[in-house]
PDB file of N, CA and C in Angstrom:
ATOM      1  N   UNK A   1       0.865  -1.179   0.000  1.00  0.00           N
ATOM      2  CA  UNK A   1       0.000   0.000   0.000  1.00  0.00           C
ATOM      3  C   UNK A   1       0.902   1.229   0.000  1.00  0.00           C
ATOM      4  N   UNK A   2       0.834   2.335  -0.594  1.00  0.00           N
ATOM      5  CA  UNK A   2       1.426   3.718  -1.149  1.00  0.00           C
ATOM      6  C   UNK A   2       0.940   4.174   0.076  1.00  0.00           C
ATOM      7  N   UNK A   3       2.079   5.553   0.079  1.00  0.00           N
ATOM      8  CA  UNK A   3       1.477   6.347   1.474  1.00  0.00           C
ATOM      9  C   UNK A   3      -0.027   6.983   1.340  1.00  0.00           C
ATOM     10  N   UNK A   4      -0.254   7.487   0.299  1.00  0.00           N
ATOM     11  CA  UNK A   4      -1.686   7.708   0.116  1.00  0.00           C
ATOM     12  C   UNK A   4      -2.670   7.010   0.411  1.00  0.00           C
ATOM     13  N   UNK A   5      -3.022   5.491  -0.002  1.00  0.00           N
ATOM     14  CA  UNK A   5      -3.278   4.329   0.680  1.00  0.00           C
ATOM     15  C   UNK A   5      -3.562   4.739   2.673  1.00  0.00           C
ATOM     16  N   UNK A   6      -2.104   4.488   2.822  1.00  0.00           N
ATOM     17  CA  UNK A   6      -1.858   4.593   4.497  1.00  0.00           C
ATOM     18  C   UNK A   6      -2.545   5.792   5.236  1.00  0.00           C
ATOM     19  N   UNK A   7      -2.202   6.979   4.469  1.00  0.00           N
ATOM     20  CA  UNK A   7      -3.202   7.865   5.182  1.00  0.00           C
ATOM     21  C   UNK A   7      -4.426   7.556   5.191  1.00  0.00           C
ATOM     22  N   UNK A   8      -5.085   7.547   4.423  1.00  0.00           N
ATOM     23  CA  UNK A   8      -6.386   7.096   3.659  1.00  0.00           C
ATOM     24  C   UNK A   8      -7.069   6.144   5.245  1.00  0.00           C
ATOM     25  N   UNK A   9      -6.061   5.111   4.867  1.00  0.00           N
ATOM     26  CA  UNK A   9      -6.497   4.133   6.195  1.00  0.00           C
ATOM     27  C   UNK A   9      -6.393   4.196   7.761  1.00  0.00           C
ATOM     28  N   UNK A  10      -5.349   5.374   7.634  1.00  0.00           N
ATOM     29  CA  UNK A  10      -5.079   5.570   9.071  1.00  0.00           C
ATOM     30  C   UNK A  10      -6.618   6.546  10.078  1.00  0.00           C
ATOM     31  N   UNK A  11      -6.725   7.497   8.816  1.00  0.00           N
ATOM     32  CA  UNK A  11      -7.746   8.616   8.681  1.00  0.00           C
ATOM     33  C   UNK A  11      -9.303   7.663   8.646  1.00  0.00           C
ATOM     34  N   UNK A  12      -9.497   7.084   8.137  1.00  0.00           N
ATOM     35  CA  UNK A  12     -10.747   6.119   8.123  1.00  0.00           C
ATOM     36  C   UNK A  12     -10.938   5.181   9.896  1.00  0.00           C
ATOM     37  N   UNK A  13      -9.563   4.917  10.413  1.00  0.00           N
ATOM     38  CA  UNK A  13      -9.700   4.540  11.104  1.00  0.00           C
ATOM     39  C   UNK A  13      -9.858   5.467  12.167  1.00  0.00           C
ATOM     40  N   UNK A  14      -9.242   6.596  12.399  1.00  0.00           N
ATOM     41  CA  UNK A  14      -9.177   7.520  13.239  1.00  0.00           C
ATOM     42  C   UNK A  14     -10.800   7.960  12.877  1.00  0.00           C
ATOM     43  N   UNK A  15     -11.498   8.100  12.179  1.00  0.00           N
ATOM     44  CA  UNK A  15     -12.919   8.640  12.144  1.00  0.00           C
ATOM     45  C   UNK A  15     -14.007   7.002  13.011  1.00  0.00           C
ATOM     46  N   UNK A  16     -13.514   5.904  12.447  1.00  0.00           N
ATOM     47  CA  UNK A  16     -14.425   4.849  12.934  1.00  0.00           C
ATOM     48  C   UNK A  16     -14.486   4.958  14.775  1.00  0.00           C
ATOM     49  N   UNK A  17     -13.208   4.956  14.888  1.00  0.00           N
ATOM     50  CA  UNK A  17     -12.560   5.039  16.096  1.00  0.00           C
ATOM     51  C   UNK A  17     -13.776   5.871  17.620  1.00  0.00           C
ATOM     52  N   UNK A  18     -13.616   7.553  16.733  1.00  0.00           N
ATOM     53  CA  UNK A  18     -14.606   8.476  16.852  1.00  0.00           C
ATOM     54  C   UNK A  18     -15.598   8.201  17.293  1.00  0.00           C
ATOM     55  N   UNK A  19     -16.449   7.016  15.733  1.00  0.00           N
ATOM     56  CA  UNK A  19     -17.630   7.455  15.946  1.00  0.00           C
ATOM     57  C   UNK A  19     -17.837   6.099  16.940  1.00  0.00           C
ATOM     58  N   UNK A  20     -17.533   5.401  16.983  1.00  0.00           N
ATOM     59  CA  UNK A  20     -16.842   3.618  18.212  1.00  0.00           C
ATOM     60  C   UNK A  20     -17.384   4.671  19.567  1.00  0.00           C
ATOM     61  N   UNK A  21     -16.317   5.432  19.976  1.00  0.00           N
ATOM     62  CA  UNK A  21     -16.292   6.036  21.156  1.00  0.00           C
ATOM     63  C   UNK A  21     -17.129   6.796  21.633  1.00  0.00           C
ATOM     64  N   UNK A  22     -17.618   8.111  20.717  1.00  0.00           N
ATOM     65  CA  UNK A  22     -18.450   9.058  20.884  1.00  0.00           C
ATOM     66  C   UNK A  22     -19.862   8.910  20.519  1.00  0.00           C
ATOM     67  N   UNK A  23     -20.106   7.716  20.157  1.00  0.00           N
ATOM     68  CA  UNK A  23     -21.843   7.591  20.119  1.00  0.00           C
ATOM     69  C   UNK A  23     -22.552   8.078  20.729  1.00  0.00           C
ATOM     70  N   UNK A  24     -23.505   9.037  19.724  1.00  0.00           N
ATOM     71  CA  UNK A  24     -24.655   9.403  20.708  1.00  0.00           C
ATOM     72  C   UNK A  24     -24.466  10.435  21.078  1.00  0.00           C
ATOM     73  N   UNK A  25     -22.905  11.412  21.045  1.00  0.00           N
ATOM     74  CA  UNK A  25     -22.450  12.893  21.297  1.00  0.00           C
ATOM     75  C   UNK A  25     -22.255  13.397  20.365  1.00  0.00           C
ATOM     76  N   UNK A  26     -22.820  14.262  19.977  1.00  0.00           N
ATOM     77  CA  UNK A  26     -23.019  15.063  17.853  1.00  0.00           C
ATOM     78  C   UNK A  26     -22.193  15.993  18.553  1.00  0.00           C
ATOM     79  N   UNK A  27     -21.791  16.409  19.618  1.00  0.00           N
ATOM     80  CA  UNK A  27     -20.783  17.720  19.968  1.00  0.00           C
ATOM     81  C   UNK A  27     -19.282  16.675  19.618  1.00  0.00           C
ATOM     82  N   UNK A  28     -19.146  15.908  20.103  1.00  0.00           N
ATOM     83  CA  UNK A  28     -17.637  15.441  20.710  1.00  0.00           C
ATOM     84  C   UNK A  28     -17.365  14.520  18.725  1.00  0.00           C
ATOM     85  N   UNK A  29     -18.473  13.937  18.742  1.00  0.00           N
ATOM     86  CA  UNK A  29     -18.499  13.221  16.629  1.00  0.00           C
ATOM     87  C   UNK A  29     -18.263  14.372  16.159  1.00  0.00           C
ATOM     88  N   UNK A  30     -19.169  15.977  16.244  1.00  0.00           N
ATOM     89  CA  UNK A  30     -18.118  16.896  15.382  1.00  0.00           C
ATOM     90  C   UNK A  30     -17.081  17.424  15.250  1.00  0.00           C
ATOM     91  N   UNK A  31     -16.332  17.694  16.595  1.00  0.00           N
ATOM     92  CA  UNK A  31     -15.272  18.279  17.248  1.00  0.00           C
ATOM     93  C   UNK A  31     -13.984  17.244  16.955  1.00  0.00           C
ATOM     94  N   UNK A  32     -14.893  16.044  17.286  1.00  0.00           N
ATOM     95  CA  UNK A  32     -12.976  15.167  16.764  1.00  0.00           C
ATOM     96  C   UNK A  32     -13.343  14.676  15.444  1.00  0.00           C
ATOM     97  N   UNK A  33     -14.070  14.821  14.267  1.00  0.00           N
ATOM     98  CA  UNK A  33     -13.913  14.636  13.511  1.00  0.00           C
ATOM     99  C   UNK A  33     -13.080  15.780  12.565  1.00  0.00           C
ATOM    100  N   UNK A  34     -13.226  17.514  13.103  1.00  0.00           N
ATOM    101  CA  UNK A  34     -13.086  18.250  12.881  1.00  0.00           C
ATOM    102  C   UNK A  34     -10.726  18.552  12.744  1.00  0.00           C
ATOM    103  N   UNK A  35     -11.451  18.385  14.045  1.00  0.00           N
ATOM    104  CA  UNK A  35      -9.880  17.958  14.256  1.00  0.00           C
ATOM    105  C   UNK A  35      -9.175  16.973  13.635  1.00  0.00           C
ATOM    106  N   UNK A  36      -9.759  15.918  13.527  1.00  0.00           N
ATOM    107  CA  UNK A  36      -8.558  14.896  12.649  1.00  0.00           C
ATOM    108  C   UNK A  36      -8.661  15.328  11.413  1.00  0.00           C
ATOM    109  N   UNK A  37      -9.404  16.107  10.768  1.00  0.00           N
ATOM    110  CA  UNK A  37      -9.692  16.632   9.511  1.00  0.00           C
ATOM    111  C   UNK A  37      -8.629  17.845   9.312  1.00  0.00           C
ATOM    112  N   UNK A  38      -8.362  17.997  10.277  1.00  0.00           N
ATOM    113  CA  UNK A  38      -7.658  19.834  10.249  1.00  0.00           C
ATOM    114  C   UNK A  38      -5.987  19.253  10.533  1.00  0.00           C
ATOM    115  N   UNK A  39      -5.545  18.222  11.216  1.00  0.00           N
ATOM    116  CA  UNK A  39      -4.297  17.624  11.456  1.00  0.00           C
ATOM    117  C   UNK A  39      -3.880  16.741  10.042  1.00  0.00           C
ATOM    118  N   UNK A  40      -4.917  16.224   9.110  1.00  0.00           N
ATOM    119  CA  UNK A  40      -4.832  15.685   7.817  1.00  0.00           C
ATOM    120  C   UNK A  40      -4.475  16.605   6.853  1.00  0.00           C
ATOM    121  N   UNK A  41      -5.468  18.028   6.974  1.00  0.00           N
ATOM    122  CA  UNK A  41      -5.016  19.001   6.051  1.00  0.00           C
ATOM    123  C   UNK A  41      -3.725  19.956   6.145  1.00  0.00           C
ATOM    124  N   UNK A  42      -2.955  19.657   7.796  1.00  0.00           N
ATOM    125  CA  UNK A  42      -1.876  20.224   7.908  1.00  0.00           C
ATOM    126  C   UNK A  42      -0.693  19.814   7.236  1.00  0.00           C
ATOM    127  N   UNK A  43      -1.077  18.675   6.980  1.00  0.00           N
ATOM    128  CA  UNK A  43       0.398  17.675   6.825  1.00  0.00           C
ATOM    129  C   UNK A  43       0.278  17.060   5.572  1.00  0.00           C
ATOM    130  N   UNK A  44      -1.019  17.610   4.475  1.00  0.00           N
ATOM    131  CA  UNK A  44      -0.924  17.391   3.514  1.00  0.00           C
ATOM    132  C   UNK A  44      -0.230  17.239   2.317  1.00  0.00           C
ATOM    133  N   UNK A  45       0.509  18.659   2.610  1.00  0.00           N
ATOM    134  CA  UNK A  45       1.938  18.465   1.407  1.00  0.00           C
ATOM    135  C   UNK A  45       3.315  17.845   2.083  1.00  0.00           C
ATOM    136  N   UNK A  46       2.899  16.975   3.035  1.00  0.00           N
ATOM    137  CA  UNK A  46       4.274  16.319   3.417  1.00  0.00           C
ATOM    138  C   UNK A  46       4.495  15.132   2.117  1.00  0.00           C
ATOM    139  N   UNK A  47       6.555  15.423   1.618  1.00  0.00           N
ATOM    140  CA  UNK A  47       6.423  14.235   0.740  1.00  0.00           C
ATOM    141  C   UNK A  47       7.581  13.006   1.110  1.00  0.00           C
ATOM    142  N   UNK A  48       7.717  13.494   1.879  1.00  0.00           N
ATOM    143  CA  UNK A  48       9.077  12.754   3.010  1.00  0.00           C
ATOM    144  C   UNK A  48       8.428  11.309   3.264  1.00  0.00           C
ATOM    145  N   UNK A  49       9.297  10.215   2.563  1.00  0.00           N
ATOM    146  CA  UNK A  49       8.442   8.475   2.919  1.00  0.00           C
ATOM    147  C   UNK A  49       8.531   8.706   4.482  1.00  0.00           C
ATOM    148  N   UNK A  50       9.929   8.943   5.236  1.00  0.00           N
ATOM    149  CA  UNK A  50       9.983   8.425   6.261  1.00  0.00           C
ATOM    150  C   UNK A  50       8.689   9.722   7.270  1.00  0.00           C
ATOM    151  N   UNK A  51       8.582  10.598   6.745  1.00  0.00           N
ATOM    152  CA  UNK A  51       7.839  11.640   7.683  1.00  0.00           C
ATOM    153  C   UNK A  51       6.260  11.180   7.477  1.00  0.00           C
ATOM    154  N   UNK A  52       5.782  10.703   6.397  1.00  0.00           N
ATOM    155  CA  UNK A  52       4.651  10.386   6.299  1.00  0.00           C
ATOM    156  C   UNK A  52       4.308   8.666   7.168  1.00  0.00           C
ATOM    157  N   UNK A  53       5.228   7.823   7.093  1.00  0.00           N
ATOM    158  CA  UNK A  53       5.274   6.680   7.896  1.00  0.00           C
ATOM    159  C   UNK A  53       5.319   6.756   9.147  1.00  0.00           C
ATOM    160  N   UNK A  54       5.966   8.328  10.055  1.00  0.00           N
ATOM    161  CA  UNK A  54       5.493   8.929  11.578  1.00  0.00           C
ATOM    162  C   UNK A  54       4.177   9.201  11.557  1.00  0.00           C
ATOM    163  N   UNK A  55       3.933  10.017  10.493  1.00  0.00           N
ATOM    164  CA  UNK A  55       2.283  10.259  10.481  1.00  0.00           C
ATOM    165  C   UNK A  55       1.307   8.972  10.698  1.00  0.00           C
ATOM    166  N   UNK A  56       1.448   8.197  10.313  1.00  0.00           N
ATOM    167  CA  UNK A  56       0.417   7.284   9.615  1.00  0.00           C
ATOM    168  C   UNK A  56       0.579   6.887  11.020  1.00  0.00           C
ATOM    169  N   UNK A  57       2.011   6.140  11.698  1.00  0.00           N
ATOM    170  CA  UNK A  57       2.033   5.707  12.928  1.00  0.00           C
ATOM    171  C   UNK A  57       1.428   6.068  13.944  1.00  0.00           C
ATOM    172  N   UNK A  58       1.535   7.726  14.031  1.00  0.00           N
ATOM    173  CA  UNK A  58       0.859   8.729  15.168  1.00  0.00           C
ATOM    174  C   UNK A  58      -0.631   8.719  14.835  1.00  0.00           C
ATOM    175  N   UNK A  59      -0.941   8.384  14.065  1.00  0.00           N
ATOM    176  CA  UNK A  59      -2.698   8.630  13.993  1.00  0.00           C
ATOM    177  C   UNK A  59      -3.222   6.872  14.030  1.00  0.00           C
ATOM    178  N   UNK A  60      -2.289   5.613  13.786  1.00  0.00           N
ATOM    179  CA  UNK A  60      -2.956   4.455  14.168  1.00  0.00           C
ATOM    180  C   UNK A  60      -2.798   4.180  15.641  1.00  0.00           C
ATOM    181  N   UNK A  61      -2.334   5.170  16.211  1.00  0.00           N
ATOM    182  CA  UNK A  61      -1.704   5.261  18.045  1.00  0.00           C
ATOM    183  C   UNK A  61      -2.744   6.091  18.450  1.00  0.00           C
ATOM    184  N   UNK A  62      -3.280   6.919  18.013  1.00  0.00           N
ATOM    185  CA  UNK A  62      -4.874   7.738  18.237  1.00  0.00           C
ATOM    186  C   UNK A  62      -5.309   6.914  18.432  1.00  0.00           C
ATOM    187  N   UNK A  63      -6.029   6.215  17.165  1.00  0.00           N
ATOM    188  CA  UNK A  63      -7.134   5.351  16.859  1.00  0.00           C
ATOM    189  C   UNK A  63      -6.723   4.341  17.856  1.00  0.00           C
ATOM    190  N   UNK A  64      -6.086   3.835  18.208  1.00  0.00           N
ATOM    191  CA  UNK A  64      -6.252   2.738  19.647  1.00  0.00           C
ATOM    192  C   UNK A  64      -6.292   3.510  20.249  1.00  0.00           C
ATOM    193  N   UNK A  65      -5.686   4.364  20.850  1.00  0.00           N
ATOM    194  CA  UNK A  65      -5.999   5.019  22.284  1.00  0.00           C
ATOM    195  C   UNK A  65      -7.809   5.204  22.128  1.00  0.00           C
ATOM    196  N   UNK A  66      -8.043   5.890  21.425  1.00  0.00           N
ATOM    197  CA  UNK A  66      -9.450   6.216  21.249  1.00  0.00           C
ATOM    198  C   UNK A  66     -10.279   5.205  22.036  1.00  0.00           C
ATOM    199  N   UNK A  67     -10.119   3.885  20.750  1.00  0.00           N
ATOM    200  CA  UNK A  67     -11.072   2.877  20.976  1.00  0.00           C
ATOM    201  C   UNK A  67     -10.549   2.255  22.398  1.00  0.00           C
ATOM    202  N   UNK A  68      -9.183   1.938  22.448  1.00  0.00           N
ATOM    203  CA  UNK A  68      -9.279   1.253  24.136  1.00  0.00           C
ATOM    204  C   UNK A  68      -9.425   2.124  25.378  1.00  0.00           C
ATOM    205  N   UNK A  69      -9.012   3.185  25.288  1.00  0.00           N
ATOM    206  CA  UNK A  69      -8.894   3.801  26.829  1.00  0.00           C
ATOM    207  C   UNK A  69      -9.531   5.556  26.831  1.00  0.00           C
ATOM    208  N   UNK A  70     -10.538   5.347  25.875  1.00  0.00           N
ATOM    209  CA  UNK A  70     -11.708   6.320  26.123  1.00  0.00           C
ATOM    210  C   UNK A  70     -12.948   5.891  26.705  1.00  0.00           C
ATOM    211  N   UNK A  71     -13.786   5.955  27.622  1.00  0.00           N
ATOM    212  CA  UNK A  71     -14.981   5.537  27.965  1.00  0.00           C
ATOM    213  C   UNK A  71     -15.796   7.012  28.271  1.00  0.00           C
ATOM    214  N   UNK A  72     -16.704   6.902  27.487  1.00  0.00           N
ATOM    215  CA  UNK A  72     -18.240   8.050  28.122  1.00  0.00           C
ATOM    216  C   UNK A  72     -18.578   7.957  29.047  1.00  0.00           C
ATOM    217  N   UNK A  73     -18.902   8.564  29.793  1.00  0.00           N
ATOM    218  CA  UNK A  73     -20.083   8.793  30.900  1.00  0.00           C
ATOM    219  C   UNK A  73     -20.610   9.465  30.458  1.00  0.00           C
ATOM    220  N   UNK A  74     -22.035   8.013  30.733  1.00  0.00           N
ATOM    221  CA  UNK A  74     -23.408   8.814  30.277  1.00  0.00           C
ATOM    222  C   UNK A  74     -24.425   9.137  31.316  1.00  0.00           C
ATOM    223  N   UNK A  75     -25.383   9.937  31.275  1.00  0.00           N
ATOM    224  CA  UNK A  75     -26.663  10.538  32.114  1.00  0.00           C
ATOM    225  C   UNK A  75     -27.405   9.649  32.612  1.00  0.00           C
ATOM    226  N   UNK A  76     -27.908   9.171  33.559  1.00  0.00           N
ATOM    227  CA  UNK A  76     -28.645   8.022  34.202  1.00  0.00           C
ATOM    228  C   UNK A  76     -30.062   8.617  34.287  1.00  0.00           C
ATOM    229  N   UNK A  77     -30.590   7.882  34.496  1.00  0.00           N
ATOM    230  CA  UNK A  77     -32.158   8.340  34.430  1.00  0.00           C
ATOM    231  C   UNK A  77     -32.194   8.957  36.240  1.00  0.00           C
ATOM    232  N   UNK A  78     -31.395   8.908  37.120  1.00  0.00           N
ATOM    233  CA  UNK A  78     -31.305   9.675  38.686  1.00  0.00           C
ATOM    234  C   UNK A  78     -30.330  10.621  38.643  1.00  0.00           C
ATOM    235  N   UNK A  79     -29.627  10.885  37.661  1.00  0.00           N
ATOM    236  CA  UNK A  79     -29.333  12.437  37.195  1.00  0.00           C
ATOM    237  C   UNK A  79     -27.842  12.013  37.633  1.00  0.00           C
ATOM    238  N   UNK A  80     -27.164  10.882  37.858  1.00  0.00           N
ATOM    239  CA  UNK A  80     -25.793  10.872  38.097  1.00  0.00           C
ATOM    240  C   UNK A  80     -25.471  10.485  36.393  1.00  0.00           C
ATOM    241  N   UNK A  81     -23.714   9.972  36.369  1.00  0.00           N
ATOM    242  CA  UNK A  81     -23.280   9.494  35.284  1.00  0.00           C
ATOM    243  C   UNK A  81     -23.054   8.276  35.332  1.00  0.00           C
ATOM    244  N   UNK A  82     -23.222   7.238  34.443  1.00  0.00           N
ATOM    245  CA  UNK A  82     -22.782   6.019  34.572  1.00  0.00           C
ATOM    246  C   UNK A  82     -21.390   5.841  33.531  1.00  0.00           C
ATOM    247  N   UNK A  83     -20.331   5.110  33.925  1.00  0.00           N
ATOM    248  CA  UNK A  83     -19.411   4.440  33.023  1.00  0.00           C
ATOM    249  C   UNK A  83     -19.383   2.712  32.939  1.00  0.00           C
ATOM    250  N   UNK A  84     -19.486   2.458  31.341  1.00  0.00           N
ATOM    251  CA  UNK A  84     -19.869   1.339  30.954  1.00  0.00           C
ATOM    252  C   UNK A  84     -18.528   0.731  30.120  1.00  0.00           C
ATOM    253  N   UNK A  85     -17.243   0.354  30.988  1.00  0.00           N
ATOM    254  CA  UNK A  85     -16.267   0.040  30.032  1.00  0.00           C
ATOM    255  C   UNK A  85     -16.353  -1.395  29.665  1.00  0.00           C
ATOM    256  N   UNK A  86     -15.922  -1.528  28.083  1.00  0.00           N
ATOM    257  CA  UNK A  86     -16.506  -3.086  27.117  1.00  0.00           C
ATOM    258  C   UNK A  86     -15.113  -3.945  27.648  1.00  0.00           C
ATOM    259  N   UNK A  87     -14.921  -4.690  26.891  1.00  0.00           N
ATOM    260  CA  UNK A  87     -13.853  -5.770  27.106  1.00  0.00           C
ATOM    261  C   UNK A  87     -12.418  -5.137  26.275  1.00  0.00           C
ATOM    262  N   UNK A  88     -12.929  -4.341  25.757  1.00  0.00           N
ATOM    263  CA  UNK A  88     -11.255  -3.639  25.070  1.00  0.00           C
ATOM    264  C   UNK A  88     -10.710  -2.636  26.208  1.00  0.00           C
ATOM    265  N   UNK A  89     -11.329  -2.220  26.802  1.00  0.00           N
ATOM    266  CA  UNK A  89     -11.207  -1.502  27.977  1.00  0.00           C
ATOM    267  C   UNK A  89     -10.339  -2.109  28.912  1.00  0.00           C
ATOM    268  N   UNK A  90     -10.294  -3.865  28.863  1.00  0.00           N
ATOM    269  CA  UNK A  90      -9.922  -4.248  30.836  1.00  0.00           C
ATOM    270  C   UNK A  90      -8.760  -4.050  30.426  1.00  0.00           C
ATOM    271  N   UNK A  91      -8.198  -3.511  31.935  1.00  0.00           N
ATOM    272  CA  UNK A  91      -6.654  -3.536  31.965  1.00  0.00           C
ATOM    273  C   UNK A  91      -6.356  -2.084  32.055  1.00  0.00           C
ATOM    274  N   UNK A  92      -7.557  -1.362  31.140  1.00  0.00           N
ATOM    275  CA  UNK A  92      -6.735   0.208  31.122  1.00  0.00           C
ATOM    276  C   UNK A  92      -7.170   0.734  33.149  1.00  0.00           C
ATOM    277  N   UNK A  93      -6.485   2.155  32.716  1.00  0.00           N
ATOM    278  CA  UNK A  93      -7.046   2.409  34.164  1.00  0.00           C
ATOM    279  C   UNK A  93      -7.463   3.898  33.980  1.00  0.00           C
ATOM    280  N   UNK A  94      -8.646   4.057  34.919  1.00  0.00           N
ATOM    281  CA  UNK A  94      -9.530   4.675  35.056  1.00  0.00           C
ATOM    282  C   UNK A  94      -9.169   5.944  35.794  1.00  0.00           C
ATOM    283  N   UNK A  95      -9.109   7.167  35.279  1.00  0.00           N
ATOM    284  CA  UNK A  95      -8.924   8.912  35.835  1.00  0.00           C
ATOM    285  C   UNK A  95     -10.072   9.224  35.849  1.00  0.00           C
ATOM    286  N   UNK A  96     -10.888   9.647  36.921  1.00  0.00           N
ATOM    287  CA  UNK A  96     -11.553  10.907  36.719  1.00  0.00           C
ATOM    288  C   UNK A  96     -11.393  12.029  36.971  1.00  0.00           C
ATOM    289  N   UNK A  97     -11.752  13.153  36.072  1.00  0.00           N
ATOM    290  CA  UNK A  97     -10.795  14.238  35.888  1.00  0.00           C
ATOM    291  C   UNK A  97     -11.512  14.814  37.396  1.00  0.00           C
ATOM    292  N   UNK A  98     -10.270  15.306  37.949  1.00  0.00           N
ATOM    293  CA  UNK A  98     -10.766  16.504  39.323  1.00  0.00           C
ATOM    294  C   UNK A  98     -11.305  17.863  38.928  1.00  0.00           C
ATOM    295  N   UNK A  99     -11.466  18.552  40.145  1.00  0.00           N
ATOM    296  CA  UNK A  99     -11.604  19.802  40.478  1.00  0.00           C
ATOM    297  C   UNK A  99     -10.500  20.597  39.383  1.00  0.00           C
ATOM    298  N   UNK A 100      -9.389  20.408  39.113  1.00  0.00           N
ATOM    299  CA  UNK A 100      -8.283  21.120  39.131  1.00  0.00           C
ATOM    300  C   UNK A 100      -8.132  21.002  37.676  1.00  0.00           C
ATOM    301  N   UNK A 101      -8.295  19.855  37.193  1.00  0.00           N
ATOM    302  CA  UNK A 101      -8.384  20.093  35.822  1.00  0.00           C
ATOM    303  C   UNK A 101      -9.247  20.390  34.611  1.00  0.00           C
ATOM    304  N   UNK A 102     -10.599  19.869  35.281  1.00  0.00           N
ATOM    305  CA  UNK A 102     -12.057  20.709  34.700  1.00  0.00           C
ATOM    306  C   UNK A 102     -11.996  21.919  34.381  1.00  0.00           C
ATOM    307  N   UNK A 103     -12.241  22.225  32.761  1.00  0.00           N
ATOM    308  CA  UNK A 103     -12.204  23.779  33.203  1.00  0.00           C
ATOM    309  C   UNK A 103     -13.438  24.752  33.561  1.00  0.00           C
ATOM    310  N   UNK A 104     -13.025  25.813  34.173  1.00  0.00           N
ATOM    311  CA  UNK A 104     -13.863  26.602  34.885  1.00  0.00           C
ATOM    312  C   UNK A 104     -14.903  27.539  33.968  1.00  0.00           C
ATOM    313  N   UNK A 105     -16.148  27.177  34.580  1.00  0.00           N
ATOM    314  CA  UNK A 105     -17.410  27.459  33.773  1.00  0.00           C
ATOM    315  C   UNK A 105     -17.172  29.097  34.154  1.00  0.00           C
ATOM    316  N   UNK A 106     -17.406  30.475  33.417  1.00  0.00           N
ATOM    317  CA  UNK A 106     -17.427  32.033  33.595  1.00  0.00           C
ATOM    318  C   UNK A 106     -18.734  32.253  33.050  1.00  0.00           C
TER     319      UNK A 106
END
Protein backbone atom coordinates (compact mmCIF):
# COMPACT_ATOMS: atom_id res chain seq x y z
CA UNK A 1 0.00 0.00 0.00
CA UNK A 2 1.43 3.72 -1.15
CA UNK A 3 1.48 6.35 1.47
CA UNK A 4 -1.69 7.71 0.12
CA UNK A 5 -3.28 4.33 0.68
CA UNK A 6 -1.86 4.59 4.50
CA UNK A 7 -3.20 7.87 5.18
CA UNK A 8 -6.39 7.10 3.66
CA UNK A 9 -6.50 4.13 6.19
CA UNK A 10 -5.08 5.57 9.07
CA UNK A 11 -7.75 8.62 8.68
CA UNK A 12 -10.75 6.12 8.12
CA UNK A 13 -9.70 4.54 11.10
CA UNK A 14 -9.18 7.52 13.24
CA UNK A 15 -12.92 8.64 12.14
CA UNK A 16 -14.43 4.85 12.93
CA UNK A 17 -12.56 5.04 16.10
CA UNK A 18 -14.61 8.48 16.85
CA UNK A 19 -17.63 7.45 15.95
CA UNK A 20 -16.84 3.62 18.21
CA UNK A 21 -16.29 6.04 21.16
CA UNK A 22 -18.45 9.06 20.88
CA UNK A 23 -21.84 7.59 20.12
CA UNK A 24 -24.65 9.40 20.71
CA UNK A 25 -22.45 12.89 21.30
CA UNK A 26 -23.02 15.06 17.85
CA UNK A 27 -20.78 17.72 19.97
CA UNK A 28 -17.64 15.44 20.71
CA UNK A 29 -18.50 13.22 16.63
CA UNK A 30 -18.12 16.90 15.38
CA UNK A 31 -15.27 18.28 17.25
CA UNK A 32 -12.98 15.17 16.76
CA UNK A 33 -13.91 14.64 13.51
CA UNK A 34 -13.09 18.25 12.88
CA UNK A 35 -9.88 17.96 14.26
CA UNK A 36 -8.56 14.90 12.65
CA UNK A 37 -9.69 16.63 9.51
CA UNK A 38 -7.66 19.83 10.25
CA UNK A 39 -4.30 17.62 11.46
CA UNK A 40 -4.83 15.68 7.82
CA UNK A 41 -5.02 19.00 6.05
CA UNK A 42 -1.88 20.22 7.91
CA UNK A 43 0.40 17.67 6.82
CA UNK A 44 -0.92 17.39 3.51
CA UNK A 45 1.94 18.46 1.41
CA UNK A 46 4.27 16.32 3.42
CA UNK A 47 6.42 14.23 0.74
CA UNK A 48 9.08 12.75 3.01
CA UNK A 49 8.44 8.47 2.92
CA UNK A 50 9.98 8.42 6.26
CA UNK A 51 7.84 11.64 7.68
CA UNK A 52 4.65 10.39 6.30
CA UNK A 53 5.27 6.68 7.90
CA UNK A 54 5.49 8.93 11.58
CA UNK A 55 2.28 10.26 10.48
CA UNK A 56 0.42 7.28 9.62
CA UNK A 57 2.03 5.71 12.93
CA UNK A 58 0.86 8.73 15.17
CA UNK A 59 -2.70 8.63 13.99
CA UNK A 60 -2.96 4.45 14.17
CA UNK A 61 -1.70 5.26 18.04
CA UNK A 62 -4.87 7.74 18.24
CA UNK A 63 -7.13 5.35 16.86
CA UNK A 64 -6.25 2.74 19.65
CA UNK A 65 -6.00 5.02 22.28
CA UNK A 66 -9.45 6.22 21.25
CA UNK A 67 -11.07 2.88 20.98
CA UNK A 68 -9.28 1.25 24.14
CA UNK A 69 -8.89 3.80 26.83
CA UNK A 70 -11.71 6.32 26.12
CA UNK A 71 -14.98 5.54 27.96
CA UNK A 72 -18.24 8.05 28.12
CA UNK A 73 -20.08 8.79 30.90
CA UNK A 74 -23.41 8.81 30.28
CA UNK A 75 -26.66 10.54 32.11
CA UNK A 76 -28.64 8.02 34.20
CA UNK A 77 -32.16 8.34 34.43
CA UNK A 78 -31.31 9.67 38.69
CA UNK A 79 -29.33 12.44 37.19
CA UNK A 80 -25.79 10.87 38.10
CA UNK A 81 -23.28 9.49 35.28
CA UNK A 82 -22.78 6.02 34.57
CA UNK A 83 -19.41 4.44 33.02
CA UNK A 84 -19.87 1.34 30.95
CA UNK A 85 -16.27 0.04 30.03
CA UNK A 86 -16.51 -3.09 27.12
CA UNK A 87 -13.85 -5.77 27.11
CA UNK A 88 -11.26 -3.64 25.07
CA UNK A 89 -11.21 -1.50 27.98
CA UNK A 90 -9.92 -4.25 30.84
CA UNK A 91 -6.65 -3.54 31.97
CA UNK A 92 -6.74 0.21 31.12
CA UNK A 93 -7.05 2.41 34.16
CA UNK A 94 -9.53 4.67 35.06
CA UNK A 95 -8.92 8.91 35.83
CA UNK A 96 -11.55 10.91 36.72
CA UNK A 97 -10.79 14.24 35.89
CA UNK A 98 -10.77 16.50 39.32
CA UNK A 99 -11.60 19.80 40.48
CA UNK A 100 -8.28 21.12 39.13
CA UNK A 101 -8.38 20.09 35.82
CA UNK A 102 -12.06 20.71 34.70
CA UNK A 103 -12.20 23.78 33.20
CA UNK A 104 -13.86 26.60 34.89
CA UNK A 105 -17.41 27.46 33.77
CA UNK A 106 -17.43 32.03 33.59
Amino acid sequence: MGSRGAALGAYRSLLRATRKSFAGDTLMLTQSGLEIRKKFEENRAVSSDSEIQRLVEEAREASHFISNMIVQAKLNDRGGYEVKPSQVHAGATLEIPSEEILPKST
